[in-house]
Protein backbone atom coordinates (compact mmCIF):
# COMPACT_ATOMS: atom_id res chain seq x y z
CA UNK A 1 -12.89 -19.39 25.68
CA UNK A 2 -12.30 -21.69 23.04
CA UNK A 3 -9.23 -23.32 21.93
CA UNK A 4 -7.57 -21.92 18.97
CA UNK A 5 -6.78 -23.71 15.70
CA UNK A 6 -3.52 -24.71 15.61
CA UNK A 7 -1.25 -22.83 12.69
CA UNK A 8 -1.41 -24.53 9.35
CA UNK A 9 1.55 -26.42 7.88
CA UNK A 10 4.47 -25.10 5.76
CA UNK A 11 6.78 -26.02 3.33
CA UNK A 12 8.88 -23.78 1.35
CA UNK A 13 7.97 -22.73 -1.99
CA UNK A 14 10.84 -21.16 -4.15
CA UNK A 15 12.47 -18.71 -1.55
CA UNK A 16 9.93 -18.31 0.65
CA UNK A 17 7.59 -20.17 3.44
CA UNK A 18 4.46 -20.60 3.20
CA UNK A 19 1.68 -22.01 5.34
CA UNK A 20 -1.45 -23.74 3.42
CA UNK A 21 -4.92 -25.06 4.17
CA UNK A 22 -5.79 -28.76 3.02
CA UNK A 23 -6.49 -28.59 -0.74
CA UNK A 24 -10.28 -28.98 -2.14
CA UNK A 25 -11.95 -25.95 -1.84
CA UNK A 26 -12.55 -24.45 -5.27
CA UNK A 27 -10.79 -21.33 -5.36
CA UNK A 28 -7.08 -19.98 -4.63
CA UNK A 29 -6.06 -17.52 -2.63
CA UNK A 30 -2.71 -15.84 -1.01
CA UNK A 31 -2.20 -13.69 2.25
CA UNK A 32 0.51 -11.59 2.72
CA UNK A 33 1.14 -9.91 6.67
CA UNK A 34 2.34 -6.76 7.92
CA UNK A 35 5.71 -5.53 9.18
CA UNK A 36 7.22 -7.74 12.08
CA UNK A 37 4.27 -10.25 11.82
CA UNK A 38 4.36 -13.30 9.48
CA UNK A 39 1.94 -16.13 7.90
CA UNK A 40 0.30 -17.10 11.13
CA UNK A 41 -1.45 -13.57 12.11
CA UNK A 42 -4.11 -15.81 9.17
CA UNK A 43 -4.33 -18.42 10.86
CA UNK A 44 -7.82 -17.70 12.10
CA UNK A 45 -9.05 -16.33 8.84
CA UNK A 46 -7.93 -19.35 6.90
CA UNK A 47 -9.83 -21.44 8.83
CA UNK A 48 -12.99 -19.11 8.79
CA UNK A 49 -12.59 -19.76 4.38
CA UNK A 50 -11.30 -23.27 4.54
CA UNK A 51 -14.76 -24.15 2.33
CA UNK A 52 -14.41 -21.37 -0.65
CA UNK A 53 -10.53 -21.12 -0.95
CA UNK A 54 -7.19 -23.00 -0.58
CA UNK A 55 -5.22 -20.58 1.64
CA UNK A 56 -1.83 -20.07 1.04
CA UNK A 57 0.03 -17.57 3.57
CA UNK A 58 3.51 -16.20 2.60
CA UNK A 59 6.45 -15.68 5.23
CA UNK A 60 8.01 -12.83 3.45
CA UNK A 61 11.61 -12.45 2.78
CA UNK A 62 13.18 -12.47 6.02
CA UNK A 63 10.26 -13.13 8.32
CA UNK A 64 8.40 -15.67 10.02
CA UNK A 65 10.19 -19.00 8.80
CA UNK A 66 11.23 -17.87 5.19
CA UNK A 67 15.06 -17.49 5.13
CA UNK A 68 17.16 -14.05 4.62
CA UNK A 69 16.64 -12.45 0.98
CA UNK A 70 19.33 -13.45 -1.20
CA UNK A 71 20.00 -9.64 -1.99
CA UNK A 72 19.28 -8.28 1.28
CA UNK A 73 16.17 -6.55 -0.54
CA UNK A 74 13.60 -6.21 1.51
CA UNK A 75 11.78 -3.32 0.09
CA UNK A 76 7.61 -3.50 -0.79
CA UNK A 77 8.54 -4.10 -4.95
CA UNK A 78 11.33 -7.06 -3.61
CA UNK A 79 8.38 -8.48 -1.29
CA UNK A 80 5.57 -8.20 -3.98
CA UNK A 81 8.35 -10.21 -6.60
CA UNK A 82 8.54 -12.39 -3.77
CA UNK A 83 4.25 -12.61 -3.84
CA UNK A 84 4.35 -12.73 -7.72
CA UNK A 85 6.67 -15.78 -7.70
CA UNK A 86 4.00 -17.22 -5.40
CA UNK A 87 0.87 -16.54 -7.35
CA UNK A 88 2.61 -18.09 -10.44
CA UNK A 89 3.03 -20.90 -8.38
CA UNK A 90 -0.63 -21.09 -7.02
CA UNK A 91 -2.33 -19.28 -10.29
CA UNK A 92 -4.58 -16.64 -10.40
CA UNK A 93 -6.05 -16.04 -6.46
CA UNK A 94 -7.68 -13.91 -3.94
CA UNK A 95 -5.62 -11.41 -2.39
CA UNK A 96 -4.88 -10.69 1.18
CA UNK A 97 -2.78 -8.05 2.80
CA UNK A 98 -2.54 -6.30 6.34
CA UNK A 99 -0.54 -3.26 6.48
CA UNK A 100 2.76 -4.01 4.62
CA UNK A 101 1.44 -6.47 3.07
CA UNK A 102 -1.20 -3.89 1.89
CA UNK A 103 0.66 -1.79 0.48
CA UNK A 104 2.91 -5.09 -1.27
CA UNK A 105 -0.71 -6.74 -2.31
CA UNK A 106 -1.86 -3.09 -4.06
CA UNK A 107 1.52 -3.45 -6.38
CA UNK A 108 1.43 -6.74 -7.05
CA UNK A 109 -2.29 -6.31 -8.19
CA UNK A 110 -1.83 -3.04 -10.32
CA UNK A 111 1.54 -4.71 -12.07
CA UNK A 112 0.23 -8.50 -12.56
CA UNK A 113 -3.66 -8.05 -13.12
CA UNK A 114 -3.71 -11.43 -14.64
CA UNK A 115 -2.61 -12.98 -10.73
CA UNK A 116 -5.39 -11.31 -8.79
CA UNK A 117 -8.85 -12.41 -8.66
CA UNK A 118 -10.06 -10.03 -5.94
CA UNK A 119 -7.90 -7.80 -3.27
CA UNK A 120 -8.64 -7.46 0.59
CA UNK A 121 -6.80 -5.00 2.47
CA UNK A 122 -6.83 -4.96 5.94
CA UNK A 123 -5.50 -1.41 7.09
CA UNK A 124 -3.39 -1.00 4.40
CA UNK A 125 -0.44 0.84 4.62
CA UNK A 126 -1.05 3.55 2.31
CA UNK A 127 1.17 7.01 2.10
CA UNK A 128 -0.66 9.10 4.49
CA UNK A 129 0.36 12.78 5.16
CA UNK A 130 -0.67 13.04 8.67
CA UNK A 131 1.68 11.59 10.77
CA UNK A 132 0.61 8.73 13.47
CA UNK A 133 2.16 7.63 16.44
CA UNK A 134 3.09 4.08 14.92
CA UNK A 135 4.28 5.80 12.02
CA UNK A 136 6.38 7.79 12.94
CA UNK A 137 7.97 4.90 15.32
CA UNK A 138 8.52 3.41 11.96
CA UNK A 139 10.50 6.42 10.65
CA UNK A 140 12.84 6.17 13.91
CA UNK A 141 13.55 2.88 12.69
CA UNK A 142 13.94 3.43 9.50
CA UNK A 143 16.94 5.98 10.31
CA UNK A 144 20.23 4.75 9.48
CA UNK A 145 21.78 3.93 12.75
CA UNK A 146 19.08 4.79 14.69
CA UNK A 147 17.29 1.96 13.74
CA UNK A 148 20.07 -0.78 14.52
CA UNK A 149 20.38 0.87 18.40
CA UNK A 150 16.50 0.81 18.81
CA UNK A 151 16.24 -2.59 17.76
CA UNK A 152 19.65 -3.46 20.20
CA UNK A 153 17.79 -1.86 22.75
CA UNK A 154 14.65 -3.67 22.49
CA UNK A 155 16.14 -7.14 22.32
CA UNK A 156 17.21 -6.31 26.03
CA UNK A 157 13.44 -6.43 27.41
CA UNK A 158 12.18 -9.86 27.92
CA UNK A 159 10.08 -11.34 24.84
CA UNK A 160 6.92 -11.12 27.30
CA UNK A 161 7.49 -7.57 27.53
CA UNK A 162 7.44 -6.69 23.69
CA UNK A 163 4.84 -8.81 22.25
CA UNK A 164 2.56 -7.54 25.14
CA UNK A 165 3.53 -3.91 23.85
CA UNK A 166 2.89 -4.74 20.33
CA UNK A 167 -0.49 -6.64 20.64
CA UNK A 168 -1.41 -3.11 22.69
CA UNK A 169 -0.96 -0.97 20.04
CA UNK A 170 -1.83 -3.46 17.02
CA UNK A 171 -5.69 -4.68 18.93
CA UNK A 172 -8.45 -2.46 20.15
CA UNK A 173 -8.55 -4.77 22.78
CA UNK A 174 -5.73 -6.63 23.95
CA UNK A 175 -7.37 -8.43 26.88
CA UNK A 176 -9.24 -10.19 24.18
CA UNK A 177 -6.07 -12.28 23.06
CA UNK A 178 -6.49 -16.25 23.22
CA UNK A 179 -3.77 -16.96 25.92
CA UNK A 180 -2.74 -19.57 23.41
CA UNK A 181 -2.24 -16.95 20.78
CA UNK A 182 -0.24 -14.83 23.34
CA UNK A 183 2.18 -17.82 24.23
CA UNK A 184 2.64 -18.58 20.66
CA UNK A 185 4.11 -15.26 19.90
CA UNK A 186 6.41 -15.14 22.62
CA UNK A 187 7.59 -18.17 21.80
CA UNK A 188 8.28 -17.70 18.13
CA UNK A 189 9.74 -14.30 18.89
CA UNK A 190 12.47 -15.91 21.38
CA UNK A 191 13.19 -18.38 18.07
CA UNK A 192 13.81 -15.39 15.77
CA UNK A 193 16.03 -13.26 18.50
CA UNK A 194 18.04 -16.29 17.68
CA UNK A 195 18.49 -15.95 14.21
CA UNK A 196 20.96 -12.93 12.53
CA UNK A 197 18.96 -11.45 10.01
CA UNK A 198 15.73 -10.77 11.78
CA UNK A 199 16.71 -7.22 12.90
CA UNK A 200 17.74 -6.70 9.58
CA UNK A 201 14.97 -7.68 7.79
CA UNK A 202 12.61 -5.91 10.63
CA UNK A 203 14.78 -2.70 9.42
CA UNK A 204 14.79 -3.30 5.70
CA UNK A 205 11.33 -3.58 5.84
CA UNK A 206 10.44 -0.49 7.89
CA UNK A 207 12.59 1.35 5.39
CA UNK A 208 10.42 0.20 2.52
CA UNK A 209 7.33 1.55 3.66
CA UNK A 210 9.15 4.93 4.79
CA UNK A 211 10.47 4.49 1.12
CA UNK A 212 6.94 3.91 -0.32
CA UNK A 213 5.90 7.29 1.47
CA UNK A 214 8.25 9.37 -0.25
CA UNK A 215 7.93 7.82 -3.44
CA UNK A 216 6.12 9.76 -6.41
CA UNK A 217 5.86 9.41 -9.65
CA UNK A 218 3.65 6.47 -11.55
CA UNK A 219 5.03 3.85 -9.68
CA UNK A 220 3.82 5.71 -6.24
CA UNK A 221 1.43 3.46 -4.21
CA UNK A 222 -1.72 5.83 -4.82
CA UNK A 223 -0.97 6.23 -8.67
CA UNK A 224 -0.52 1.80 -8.31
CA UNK A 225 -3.46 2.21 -6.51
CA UNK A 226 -5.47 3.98 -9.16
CA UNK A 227 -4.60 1.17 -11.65
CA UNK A 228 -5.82 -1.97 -9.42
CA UNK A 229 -8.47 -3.80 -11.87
CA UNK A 230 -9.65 -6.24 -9.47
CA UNK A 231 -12.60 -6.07 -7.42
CA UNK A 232 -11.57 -4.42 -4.38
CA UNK A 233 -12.43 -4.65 -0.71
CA UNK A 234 -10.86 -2.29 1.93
CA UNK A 235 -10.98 -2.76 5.84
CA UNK A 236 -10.38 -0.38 8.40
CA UNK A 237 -10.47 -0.86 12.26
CA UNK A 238 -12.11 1.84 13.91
CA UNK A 239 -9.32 1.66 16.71
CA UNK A 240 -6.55 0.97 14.30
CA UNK A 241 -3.52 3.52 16.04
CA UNK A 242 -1.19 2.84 12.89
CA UNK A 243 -3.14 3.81 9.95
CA UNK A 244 -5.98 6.33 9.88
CA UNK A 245 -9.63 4.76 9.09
CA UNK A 246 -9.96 8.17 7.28
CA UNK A 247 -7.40 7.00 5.08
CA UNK A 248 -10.56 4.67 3.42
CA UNK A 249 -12.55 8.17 1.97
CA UNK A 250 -8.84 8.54 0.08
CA UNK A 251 -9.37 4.28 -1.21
CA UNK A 252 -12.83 5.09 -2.49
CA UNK A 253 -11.84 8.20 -4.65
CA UNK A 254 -9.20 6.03 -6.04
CA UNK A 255 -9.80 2.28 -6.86
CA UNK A 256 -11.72 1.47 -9.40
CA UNK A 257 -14.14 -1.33 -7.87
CA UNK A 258 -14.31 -0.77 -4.27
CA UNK A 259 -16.14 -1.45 -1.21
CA UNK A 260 -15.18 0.06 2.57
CA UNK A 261 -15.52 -2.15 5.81
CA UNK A 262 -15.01 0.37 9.16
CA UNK A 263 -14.93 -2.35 12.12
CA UNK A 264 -15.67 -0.22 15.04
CA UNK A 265 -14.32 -3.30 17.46
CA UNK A 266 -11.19 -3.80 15.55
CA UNK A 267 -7.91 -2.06 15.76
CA UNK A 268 -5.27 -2.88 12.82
CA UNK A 269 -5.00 -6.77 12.59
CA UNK A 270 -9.00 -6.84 12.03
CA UNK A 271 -8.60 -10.52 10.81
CA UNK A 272 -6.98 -11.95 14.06
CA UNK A 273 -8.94 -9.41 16.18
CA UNK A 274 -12.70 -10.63 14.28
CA UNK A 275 -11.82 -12.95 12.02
CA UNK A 276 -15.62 -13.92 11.06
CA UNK A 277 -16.44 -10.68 10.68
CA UNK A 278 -13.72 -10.36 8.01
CA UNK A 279 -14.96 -13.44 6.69
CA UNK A 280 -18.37 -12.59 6.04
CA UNK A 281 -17.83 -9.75 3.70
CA UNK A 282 -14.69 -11.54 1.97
CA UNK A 283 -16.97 -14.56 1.54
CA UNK A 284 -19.37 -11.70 0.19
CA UNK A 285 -16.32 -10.21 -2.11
CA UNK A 286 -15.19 -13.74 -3.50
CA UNK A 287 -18.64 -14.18 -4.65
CA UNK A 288 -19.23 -11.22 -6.62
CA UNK A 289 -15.75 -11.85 -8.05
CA UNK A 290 -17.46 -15.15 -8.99
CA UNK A 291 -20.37 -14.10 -10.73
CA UNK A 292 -18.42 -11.37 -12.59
CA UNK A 293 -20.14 -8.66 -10.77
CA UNK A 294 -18.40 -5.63 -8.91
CA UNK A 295 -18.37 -5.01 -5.17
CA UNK A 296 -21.46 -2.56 -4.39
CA UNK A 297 -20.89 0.12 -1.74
CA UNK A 298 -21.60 -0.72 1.71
């Protein structure tokens, strides 16, 4: 098994971390993770692009190495300001999100068109009716003291212990994890035990997507969703146990310009789990986006 990459440098731009390839390739673009993950779950994705886009992969508010939120906001439209301030920064770029960052990346591309070249969604955390396992572990959290003694308990089991039990419900196939990859996640989770506003950011951030479920109205996520203008690619793990590859027939009724990817080796982190398979049909996406034409199905 080959050695990993090792995770690409950071520096802080404006409030937030962020982790960048070398500069030179010809187009931007911006990746945003999921709930309890942070800029490195791209690593491997990043490097797989390196050639057609600059990658720039956002810590949000409260995660990874990006300090606390200033307001103690951690909700998706206080992450996708926190995305929008980067974009400005970067100018207009391709799109990434996994899960959380899904659902952030589909607001910030319905509310600042002008930012977003193209959008890839990996598993996308979408309002889905049909409660999940993962999900509703989410909504436990998301309970007002509930949440705070679940994450009290947790912190008791050794690091070891959780990020085995979240790589086995985020991969199809956890035995496929670089040993590398498995030590670096232990590792950065004993650094953020350390550090007081991890649970609460972990918690604000579960309650945002619970928050995003319930919302309705024009500013729901589907309605958002409806809106998107940019050239759209949507990828689903086959094995994904948090959000329902069904929930892709839903995307296709409702963005505009839209292809679907089912991975039927992937679970939800399809970009760590085959991260040249995601490649190949974002290298596909980026140029269509550059020859001004529109994703075709399939």
């Amino acid at each position: 098994m080959a050695e990993p990459v090792p995770h690409w440098p950071g520096r802080m731009i404006g409030p937030v971390h962020v982790r960048s390839t070398p500069q030179g390739a010809p187009e931007q673009a911006v990746f945003v993770h999921g709930l309890a993950g942070s800029a490195t779950n791209w690593t491997d994705l990043m490097d797989e692009l390196k050639d057609v886009v600059t990658g720039h992969a956002v810590d949000l508010p409260g995660s990874g190495c990006s300090p606390a939120a200033s307001d103690g906001d951690y909700g998706v439209p206080a992450h996708a300001r926190a995305v929008i301030g980067l974009l400005e920064h970067t100018g207009p770029a391709h799109l990434f999100g996994n899960s959380l960052g899904g659902a952030v990346s589909v607001r910030v591309a319905a509310t600042r068109p002008d930012l977003v070249r193209s959008l890839t969604l990996v598993s996308p955390a979408l309002p889905d009716l049909i409660p999940r396992y993962g999900p509703v572990r989410v909504a436990a959290a998301a309970t007002p003291w509930v949440g705070e003694w679940l994450a009290g308990r947790l912190k008791l089991l050794p690091a070891e212990r959780r990020v085995e039990a979240t790589f086995a419900m985020v991969w199809a196939n956890a035995r496929a994890i670089h040993p590398v990859r498995l030590s670096e996640a232990v590792e950065e989770l004993r650094r953020r035990d350390d550090l007081p506003h991890t649970i609460a950011a972990m918690l604000g951030s579960a309650r945002g997507i619970v928050a995003e479920y319930l919302r309705r109205g024009p500013q729901s996520l589907w309605r958002l969703a409806a809106r998107v203008e940019a050239p759209t690619l949507i990828i689903h793990g086959r094995h994904d146990r948090l959000v329902r590859p069904a929930m892709a027939a839903r995307a296709a009724r409702t963005f505009r310009q839209v292809r679907l990817v089912l991975l039927p080796g992937s679970g939800h982190v399809a970009m760590m789990e085959q991260p040249r398979l995601v490649a190949l049909e974002t290298r596909r996406l980026i140029g269509e986006t550059r020859l001004g034409n529109a994703p075709l199905p399939g």
